[in-house]
C-alpha atoms as a PDB file:
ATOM      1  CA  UNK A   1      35.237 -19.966 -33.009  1.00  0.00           C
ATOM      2  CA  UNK A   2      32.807 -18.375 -35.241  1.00  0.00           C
ATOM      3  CA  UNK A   3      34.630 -14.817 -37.544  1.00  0.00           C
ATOM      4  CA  UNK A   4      32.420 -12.199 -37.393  1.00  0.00           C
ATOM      5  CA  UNK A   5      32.227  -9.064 -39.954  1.00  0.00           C
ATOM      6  CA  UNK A   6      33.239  -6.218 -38.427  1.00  0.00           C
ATOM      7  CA  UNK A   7      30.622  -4.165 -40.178  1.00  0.00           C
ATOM      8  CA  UNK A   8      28.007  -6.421 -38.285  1.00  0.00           C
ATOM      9  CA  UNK A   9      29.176  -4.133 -34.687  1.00  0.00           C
ATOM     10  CA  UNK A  10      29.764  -1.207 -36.594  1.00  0.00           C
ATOM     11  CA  UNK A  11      26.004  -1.202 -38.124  1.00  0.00           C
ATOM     12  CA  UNK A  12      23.964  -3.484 -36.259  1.00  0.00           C
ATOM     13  CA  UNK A  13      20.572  -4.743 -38.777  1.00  0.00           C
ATOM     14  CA  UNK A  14      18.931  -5.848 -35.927  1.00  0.00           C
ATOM     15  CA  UNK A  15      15.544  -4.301 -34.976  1.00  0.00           C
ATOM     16  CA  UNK A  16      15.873  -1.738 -32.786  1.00  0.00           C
ATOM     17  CA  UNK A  17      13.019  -1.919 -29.678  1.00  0.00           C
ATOM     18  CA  UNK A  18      12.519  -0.628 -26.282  1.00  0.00           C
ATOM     19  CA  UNK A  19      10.159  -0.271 -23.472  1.00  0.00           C
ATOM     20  CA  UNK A  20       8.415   3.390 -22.768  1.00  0.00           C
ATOM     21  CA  UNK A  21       7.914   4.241 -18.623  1.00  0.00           C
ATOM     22  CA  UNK A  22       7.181   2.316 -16.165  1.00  0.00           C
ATOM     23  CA  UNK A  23       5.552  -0.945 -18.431  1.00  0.00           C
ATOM     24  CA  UNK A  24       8.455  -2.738 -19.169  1.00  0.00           C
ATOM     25  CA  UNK A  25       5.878  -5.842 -20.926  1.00  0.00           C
ATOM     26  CA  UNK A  26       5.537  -4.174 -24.141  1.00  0.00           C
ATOM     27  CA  UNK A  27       8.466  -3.715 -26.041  1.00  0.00           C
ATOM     28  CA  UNK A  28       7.456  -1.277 -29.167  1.00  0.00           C
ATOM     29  CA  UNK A  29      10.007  -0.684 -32.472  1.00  0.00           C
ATOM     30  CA  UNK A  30      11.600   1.748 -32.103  1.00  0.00           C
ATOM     31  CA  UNK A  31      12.340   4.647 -34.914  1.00  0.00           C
ATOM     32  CA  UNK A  32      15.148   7.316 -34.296  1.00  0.00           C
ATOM     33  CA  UNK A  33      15.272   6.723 -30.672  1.00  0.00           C
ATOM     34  CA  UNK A  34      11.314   6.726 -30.461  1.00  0.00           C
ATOM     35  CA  UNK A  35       8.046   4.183 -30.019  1.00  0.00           C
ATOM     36  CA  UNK A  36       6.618   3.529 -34.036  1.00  0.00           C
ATOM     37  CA  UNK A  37       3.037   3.945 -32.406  1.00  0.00           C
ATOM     38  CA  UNK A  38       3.972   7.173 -30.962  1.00  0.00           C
ATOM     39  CA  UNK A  39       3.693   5.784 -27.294  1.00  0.00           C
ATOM     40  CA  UNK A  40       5.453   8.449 -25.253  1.00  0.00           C
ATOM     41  CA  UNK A  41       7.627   8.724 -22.045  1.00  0.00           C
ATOM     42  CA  UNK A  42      11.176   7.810 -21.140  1.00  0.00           C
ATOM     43  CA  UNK A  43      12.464   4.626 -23.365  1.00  0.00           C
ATOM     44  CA  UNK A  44      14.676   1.883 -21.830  1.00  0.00           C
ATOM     45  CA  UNK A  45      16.054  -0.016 -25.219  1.00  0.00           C
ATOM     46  CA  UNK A  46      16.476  -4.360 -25.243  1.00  0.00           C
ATOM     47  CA  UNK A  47      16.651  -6.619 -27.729  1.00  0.00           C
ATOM     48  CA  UNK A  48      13.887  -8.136 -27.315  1.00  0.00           C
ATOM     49  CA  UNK A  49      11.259  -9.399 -29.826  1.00  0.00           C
ATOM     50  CA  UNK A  50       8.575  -5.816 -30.463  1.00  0.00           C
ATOM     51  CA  UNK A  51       5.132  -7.043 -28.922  1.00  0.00           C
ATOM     52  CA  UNK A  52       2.979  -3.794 -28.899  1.00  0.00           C
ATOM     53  CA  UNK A  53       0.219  -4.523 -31.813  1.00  0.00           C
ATOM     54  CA  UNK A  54       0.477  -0.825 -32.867  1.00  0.00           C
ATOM     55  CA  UNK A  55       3.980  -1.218 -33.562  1.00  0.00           C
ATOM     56  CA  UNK A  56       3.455  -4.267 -35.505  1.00  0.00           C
ATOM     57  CA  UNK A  57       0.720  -3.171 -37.601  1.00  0.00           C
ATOM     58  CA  UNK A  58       3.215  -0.391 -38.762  1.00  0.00           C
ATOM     59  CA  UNK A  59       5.414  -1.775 -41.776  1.00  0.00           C
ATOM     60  CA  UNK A  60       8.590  -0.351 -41.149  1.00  0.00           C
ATOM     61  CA  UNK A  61      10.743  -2.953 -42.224  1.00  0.00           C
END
């Protein structure tokens, strides 16, 4: 069994990202809740791996 740090669950680094309505293909960053590229609507977050190009292109890391 692998120890984890407990500040690892207490502040997660990993990206935040999230689908926005109904299009649950592109998964955009995600910056205080909303889309990077401004996309708007009701966001659904994952952990997946961001694919919108917008988001990318935006250096937020």
């Amino acid at each position: 069994m692998t120890m984890t740090d407990d500040r690892d669950f207490l502040a997660p680094t990993a990206e935040l990202t999230g689908t926005v309505g109904d299009d649950v293909l592109t998964v955009h960053r995600l910056s205080e809740g909303k889309p990077v590229c401004g996309a708007s609507g009701k966001v659904t977050e994952w952990q997946r791996a961001a694919t919108c190009p917008a988001c990318l292109e935006t250096d937020e890391n």
